[in-house]
C-alpha atoms as a PDB file:
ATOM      1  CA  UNK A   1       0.000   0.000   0.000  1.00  0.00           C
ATOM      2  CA  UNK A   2       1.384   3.264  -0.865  1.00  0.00           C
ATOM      3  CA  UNK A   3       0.530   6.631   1.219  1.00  0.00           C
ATOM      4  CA  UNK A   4      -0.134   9.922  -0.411  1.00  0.00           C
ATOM      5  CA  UNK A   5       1.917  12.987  -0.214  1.00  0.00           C
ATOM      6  CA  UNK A   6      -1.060  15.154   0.873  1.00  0.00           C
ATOM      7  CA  UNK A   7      -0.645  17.852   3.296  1.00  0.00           C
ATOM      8  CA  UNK A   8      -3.209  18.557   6.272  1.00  0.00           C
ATOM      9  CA  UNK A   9      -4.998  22.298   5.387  1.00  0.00           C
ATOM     10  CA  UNK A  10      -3.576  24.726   7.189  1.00  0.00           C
ATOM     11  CA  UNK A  11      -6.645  27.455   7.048  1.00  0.00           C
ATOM     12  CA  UNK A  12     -10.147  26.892   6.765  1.00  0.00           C
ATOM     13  CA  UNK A  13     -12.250  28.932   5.553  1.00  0.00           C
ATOM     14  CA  UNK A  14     -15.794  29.951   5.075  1.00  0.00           C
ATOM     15  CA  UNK A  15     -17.245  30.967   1.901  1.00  0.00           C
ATOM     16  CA  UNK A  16     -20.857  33.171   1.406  1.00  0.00           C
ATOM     17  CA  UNK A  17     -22.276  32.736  -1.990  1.00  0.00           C
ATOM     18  CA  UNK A  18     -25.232  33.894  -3.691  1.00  0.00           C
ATOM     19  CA  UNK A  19     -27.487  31.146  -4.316  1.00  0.00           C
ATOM     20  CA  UNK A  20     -26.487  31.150  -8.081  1.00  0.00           C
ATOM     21  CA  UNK A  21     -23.165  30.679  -7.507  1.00  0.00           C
ATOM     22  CA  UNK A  22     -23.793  28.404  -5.472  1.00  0.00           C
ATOM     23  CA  UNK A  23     -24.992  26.338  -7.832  1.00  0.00           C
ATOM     24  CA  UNK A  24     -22.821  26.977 -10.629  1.00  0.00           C
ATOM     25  CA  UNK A  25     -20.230  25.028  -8.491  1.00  0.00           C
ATOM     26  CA  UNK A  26     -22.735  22.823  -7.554  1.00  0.00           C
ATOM     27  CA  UNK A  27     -23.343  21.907 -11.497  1.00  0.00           C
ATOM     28  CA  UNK A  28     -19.885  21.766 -12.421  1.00  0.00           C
ATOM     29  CA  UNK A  29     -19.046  19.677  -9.362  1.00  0.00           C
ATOM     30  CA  UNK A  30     -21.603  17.110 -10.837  1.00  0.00           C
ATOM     31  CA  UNK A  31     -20.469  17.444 -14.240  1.00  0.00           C
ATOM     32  CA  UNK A  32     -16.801  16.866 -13.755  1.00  0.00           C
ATOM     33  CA  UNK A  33     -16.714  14.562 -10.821  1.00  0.00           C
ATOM     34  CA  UNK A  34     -14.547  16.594  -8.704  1.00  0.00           C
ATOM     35  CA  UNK A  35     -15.077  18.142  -5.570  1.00  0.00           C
ATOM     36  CA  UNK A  36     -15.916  21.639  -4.738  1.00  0.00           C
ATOM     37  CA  UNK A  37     -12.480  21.837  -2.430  1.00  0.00           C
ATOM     38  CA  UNK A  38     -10.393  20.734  -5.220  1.00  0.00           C
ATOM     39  CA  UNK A  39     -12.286  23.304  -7.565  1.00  0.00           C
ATOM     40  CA  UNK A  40     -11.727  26.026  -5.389  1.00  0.00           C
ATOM     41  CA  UNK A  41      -7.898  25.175  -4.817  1.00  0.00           C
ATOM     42  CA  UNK A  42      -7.432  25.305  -8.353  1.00  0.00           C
ATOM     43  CA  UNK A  43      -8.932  28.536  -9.299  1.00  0.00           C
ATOM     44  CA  UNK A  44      -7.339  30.097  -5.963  1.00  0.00           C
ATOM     45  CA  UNK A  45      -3.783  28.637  -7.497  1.00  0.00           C
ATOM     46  CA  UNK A  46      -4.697  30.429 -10.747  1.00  0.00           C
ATOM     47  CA  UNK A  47      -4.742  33.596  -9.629  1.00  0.00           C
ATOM     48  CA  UNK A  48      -2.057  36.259 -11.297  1.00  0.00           C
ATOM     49  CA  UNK A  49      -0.012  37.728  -8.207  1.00  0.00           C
ATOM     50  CA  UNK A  50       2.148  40.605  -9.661  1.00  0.00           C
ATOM     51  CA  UNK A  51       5.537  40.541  -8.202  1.00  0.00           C
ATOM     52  CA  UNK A  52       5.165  44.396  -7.690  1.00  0.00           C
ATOM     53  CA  UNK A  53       2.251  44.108  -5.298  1.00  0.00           C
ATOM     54  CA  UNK A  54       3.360  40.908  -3.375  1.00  0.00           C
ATOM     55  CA  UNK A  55       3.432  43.086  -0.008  1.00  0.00           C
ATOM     56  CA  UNK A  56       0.360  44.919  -0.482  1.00  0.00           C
ATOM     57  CA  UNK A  57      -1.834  42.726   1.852  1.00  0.00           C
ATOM     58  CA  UNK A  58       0.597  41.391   4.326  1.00  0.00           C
END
């Protein structure tokens, strides 16, 4: 049996959404299989950080 490499989260966080987009993640979730985390994660990783700004919100 071989173990994963996945790391524990390390913030959790709570989302408000309007009830359509709710369900536009609910449909896409359905049509692709995936789950809403991993959908999130990935459009969260695909955000453009400019190297100019990285300071601005710490």
């Amino acid at each position: 049996m071989t173990m994963t490499n996945k790391k524990w989260a390390v913030k959790r966080i709570t989302v408000n959404l309007a009830t359509q987009e709710a369900e536009k993640l609910d449909k896409y979730c359905q049509q692709t299989g995936r789950p809403a985390t991993d959908v999130i994660r990935e459009l969260i990783r695909s955000l453009p950080i400019s190297e100019d700004n990285k300071d601005v919100n710490r």
